[in-house]
C-alpha atoms as a PDB file:
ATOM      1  CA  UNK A   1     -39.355 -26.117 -20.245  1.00  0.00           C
ATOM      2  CA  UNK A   2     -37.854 -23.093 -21.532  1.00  0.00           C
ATOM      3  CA  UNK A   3     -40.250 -20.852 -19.035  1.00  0.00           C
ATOM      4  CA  UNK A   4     -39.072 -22.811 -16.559  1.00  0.00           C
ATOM      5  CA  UNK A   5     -35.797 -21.938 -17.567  1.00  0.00           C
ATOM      6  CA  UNK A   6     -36.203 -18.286 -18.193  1.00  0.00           C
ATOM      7  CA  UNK A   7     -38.368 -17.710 -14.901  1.00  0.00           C
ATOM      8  CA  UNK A   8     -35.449 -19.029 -13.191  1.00  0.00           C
ATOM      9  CA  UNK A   9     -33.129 -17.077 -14.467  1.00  0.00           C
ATOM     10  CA  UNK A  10     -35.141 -14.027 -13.861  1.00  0.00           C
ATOM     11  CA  UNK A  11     -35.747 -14.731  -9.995  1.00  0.00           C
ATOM     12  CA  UNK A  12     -32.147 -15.834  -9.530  1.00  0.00           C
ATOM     13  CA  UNK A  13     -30.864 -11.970 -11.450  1.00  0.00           C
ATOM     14  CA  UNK A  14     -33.137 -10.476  -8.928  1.00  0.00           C
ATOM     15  CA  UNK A  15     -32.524 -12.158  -6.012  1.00  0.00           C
ATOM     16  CA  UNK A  16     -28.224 -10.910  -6.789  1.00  0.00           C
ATOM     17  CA  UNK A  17     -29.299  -7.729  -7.998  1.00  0.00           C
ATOM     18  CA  UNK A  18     -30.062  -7.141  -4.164  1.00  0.00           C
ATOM     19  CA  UNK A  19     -26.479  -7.058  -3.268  1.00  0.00           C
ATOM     20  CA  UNK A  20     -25.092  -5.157  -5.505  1.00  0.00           C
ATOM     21  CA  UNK A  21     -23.882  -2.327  -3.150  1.00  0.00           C
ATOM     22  CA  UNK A  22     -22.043  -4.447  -0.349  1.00  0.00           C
ATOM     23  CA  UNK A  23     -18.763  -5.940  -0.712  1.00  0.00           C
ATOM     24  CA  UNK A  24     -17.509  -8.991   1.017  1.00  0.00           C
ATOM     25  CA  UNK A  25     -16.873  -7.054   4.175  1.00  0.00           C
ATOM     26  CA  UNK A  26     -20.365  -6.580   4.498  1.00  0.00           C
ATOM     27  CA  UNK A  27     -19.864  -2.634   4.096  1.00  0.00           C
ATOM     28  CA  UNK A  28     -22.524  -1.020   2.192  1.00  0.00           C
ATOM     29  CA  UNK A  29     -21.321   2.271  -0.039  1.00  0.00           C
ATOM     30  CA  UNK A  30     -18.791   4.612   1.822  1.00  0.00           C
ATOM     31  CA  UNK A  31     -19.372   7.951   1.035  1.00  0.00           C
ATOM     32  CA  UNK A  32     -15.692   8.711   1.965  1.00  0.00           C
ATOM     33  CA  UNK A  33     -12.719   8.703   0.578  1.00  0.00           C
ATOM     34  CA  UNK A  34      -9.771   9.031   3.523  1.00  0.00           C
ATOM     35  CA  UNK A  35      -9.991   7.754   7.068  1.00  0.00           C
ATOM     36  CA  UNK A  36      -7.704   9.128  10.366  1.00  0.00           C
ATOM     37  CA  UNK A  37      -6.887   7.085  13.573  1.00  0.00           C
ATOM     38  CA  UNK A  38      -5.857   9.240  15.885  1.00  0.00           C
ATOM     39  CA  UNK A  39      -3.533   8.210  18.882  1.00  0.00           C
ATOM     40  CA  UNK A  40      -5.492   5.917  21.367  1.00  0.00           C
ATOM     41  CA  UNK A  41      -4.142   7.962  24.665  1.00  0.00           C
ATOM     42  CA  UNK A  42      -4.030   5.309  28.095  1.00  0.00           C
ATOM     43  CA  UNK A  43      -5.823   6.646  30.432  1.00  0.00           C
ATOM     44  CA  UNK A  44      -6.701   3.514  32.419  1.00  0.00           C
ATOM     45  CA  UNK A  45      -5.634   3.405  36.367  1.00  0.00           C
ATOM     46  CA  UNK A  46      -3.430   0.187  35.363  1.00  0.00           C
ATOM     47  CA  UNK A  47      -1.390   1.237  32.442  1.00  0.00           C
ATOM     48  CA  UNK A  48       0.436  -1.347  30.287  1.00  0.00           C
ATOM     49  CA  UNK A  49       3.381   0.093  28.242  1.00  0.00           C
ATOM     50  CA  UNK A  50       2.570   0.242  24.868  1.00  0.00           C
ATOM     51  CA  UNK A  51      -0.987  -0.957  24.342  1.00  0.00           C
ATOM     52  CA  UNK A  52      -2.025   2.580  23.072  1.00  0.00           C
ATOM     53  CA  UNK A  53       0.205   2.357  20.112  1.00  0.00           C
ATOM     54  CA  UNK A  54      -0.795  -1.733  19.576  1.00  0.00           C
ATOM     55  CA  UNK A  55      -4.372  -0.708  19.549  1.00  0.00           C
ATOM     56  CA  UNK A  56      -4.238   2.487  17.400  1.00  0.00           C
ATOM     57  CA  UNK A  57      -1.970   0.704  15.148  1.00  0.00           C
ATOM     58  CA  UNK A  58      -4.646  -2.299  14.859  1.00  0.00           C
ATOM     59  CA  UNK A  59      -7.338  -0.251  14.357  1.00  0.00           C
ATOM     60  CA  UNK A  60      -5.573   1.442  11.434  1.00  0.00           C
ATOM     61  CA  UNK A  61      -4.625  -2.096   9.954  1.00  0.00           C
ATOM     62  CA  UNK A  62      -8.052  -3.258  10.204  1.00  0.00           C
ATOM     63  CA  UNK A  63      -9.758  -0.341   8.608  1.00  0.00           C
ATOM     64  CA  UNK A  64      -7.291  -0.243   5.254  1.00  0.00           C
ATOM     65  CA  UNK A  65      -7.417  -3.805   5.089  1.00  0.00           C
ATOM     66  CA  UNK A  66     -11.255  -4.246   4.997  1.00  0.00           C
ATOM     67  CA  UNK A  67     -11.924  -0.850   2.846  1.00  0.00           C
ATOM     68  CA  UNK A  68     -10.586   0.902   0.010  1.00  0.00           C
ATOM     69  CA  UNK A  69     -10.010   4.298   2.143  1.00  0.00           C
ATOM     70  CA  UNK A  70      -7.172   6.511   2.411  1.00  0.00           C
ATOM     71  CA  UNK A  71      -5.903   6.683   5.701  1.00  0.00           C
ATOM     72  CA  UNK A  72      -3.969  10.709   5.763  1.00  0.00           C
ATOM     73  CA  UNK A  73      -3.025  12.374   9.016  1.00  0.00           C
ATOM     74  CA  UNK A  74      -5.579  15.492   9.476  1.00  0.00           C
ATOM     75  CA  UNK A  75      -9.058  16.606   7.796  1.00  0.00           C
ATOM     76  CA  UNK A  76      -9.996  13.106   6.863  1.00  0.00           C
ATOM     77  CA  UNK A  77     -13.771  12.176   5.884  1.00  0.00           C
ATOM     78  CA  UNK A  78     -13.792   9.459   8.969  1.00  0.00           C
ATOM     79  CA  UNK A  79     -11.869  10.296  12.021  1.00  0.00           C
ATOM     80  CA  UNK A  80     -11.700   7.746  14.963  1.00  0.00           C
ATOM     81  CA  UNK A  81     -10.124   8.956  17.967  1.00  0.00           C
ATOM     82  CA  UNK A  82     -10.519   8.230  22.198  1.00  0.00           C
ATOM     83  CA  UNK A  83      -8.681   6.814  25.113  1.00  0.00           C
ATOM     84  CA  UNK A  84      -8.124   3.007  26.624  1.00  0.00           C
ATOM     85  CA  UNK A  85     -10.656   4.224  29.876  1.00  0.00           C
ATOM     86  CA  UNK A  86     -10.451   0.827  31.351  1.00  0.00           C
ATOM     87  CA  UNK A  87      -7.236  -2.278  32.073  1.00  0.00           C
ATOM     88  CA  UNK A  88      -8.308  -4.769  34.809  1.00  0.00           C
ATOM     89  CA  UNK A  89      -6.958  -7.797  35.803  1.00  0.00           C
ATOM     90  CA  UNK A  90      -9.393  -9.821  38.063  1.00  0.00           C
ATOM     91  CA  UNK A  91      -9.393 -13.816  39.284  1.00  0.00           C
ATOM     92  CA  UNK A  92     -12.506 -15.175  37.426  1.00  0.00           C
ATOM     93  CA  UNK A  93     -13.039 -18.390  39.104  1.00  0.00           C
ATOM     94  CA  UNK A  94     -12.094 -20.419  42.013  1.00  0.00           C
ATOM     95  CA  UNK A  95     -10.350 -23.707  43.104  1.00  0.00           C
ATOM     96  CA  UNK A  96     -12.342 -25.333  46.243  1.00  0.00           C
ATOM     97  CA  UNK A  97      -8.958 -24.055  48.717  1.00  0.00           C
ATOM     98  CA  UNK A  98     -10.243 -20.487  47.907  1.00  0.00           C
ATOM     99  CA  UNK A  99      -7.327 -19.776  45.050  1.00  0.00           C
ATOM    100  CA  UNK A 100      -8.296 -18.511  41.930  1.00  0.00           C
ATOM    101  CA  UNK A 101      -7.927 -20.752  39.230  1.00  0.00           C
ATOM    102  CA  UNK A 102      -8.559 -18.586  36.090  1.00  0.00           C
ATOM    103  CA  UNK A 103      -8.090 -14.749  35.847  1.00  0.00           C
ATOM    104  CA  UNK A 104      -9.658 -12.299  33.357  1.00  0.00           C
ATOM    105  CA  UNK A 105      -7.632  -9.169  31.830  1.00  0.00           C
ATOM    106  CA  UNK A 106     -10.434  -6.692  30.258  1.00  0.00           C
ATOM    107  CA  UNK A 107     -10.184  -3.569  28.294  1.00  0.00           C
ATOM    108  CA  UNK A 108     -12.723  -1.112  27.443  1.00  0.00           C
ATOM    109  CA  UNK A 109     -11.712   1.705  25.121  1.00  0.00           C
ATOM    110  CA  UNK A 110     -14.078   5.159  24.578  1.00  0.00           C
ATOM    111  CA  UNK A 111     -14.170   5.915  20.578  1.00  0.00           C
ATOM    112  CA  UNK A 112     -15.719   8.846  19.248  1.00  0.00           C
ATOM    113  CA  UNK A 113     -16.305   8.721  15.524  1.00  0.00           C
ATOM    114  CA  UNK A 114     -16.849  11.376  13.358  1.00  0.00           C
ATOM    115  CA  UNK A 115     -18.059  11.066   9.778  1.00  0.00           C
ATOM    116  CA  UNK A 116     -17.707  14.635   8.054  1.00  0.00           C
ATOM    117  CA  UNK A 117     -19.876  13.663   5.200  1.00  0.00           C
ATOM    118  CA  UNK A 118     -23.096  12.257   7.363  1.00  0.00           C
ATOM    119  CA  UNK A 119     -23.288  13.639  10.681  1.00  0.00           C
ATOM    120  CA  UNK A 120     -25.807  11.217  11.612  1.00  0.00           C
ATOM    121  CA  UNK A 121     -23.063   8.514  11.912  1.00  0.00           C
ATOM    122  CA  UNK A 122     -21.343  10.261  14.488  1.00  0.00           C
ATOM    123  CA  UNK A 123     -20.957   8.412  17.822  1.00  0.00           C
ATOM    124  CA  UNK A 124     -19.110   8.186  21.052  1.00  0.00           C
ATOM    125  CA  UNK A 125     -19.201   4.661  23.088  1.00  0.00           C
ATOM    126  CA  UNK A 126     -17.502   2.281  24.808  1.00  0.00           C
ATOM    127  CA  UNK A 127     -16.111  -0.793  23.422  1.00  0.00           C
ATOM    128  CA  UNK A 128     -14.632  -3.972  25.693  1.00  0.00           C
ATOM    129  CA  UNK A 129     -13.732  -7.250  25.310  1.00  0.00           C
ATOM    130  CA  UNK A 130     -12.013  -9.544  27.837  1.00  0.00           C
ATOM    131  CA  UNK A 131      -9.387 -13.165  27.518  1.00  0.00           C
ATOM    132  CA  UNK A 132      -9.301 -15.532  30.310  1.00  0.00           C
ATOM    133  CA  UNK A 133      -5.896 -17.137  30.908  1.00  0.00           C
ATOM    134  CA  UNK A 134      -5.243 -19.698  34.061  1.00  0.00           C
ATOM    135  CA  UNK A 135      -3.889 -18.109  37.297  1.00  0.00           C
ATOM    136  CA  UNK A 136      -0.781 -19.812  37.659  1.00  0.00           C
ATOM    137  CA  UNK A 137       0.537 -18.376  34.390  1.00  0.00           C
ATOM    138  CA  UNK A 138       1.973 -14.633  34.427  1.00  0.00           C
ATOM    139  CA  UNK A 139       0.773 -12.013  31.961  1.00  0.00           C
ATOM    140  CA  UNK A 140       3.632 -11.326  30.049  1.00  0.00           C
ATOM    141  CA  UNK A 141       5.652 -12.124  26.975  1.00  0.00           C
ATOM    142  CA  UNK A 142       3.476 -14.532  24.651  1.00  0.00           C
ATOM    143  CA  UNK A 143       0.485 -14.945  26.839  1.00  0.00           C
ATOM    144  CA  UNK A 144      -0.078 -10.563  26.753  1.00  0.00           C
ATOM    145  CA  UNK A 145       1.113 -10.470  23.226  1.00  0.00           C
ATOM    146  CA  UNK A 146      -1.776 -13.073  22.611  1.00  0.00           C
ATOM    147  CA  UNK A 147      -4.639 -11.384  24.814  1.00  0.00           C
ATOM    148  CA  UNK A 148      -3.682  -8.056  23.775  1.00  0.00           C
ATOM    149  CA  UNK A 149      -4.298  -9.420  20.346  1.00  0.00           C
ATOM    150  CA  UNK A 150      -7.798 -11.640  20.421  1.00  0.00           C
ATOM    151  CA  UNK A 151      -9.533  -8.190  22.960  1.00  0.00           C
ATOM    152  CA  UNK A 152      -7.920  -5.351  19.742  1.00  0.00           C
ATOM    153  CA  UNK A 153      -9.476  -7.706  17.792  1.00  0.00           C
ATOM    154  CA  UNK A 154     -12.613  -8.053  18.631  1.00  0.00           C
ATOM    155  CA  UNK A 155     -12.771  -4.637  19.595  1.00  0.00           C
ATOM    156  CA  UNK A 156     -11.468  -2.984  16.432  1.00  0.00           C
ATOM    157  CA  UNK A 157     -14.016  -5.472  14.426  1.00  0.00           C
ATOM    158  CA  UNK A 158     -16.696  -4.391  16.783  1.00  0.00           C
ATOM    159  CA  UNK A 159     -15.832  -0.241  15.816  1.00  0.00           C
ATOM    160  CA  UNK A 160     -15.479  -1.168  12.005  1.00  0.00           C
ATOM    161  CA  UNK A 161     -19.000  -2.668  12.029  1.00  0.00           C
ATOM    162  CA  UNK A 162     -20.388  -0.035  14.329  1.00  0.00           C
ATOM    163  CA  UNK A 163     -19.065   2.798  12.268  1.00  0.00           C
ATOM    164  CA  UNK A 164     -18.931   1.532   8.964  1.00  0.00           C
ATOM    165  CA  UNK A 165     -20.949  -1.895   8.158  1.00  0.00           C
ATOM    166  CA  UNK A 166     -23.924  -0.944  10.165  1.00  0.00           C
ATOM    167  CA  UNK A 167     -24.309  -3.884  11.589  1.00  0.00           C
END
């Protein structure tokens, strides 16, 4: 019974042995030590005040919250900068007297991460993500406040695992 108990033991220390070097973010090791978001220019045909600073500012929150990285203004390890390319509004679907019945806002943001430490990280790509709302209500106030946030999300999370979980 007691090699039962010991062979356990040893499979189940070597099975957790294997994740030693993530965390619960499901980063591996950063070698880093300071990160820099640079301002997120708009540069999309339909421009809506203020989402540069809401997206560089969630990007920032998202990075120190999820790592323990410095974030400093110039010569950082990680620097993440680009442009919102892309803001469309467009009916998704349609009611059977030809009116739309549900539109779509989308935004697509260019990133171009550079890692000083391991050039072979470096990227620059497109990210988008989209929120469908109903057509008879008007983007503004809560409803933008609330897409804006669910697309940074999603985005933000999909440049955090691009750049730094590997995923």
């Amino acid at each position: 019974m007691k090699k039962i108990h010991s062979l356990f033991a040893f499979i189940s220390l070597f099975m957790l042995s294997g994740c030693g070097i993530y965390n619960f973010t499901g980063t591996g090791k950063i070698d880093a030590k300071t990160f820099q978001v640079n301002f997120f220019q708009n540069n999309a045909d339909l421009v809506e005040p203020g989402i540069d600073l809401t997206f560089t500012r969630t990007l920032q929150d998202l990075i120190q919250n999820q790592t323990n990285l410095n974030m400093i203004s110039s010569g950082a390890d990680l620097t993440y900068e680009g442009e919102i390319v892309d803001y469309r509004i467009s009916p998704m679907t349609a009611t059977a007297d030809q009116q739309a019945s549900q539109n779509r806002i989308k935004i697509r943001v260019n990133v171009r991460f550079t890692n000083r430490n391991k050039e072979a990280d470096d990227f620059e790509k497109p990210f988008e993500f989209y929120y469908d709302y109903p057509a008879q209500t008007q983007l503004q106030g809560a409803v933008l406040t609330t897409a804006l946030d669910e697309i940074f999300e999603r985005i933000t999370q999909d440049i955090f695992n691009e750049s730094l979980a590997k995923w």
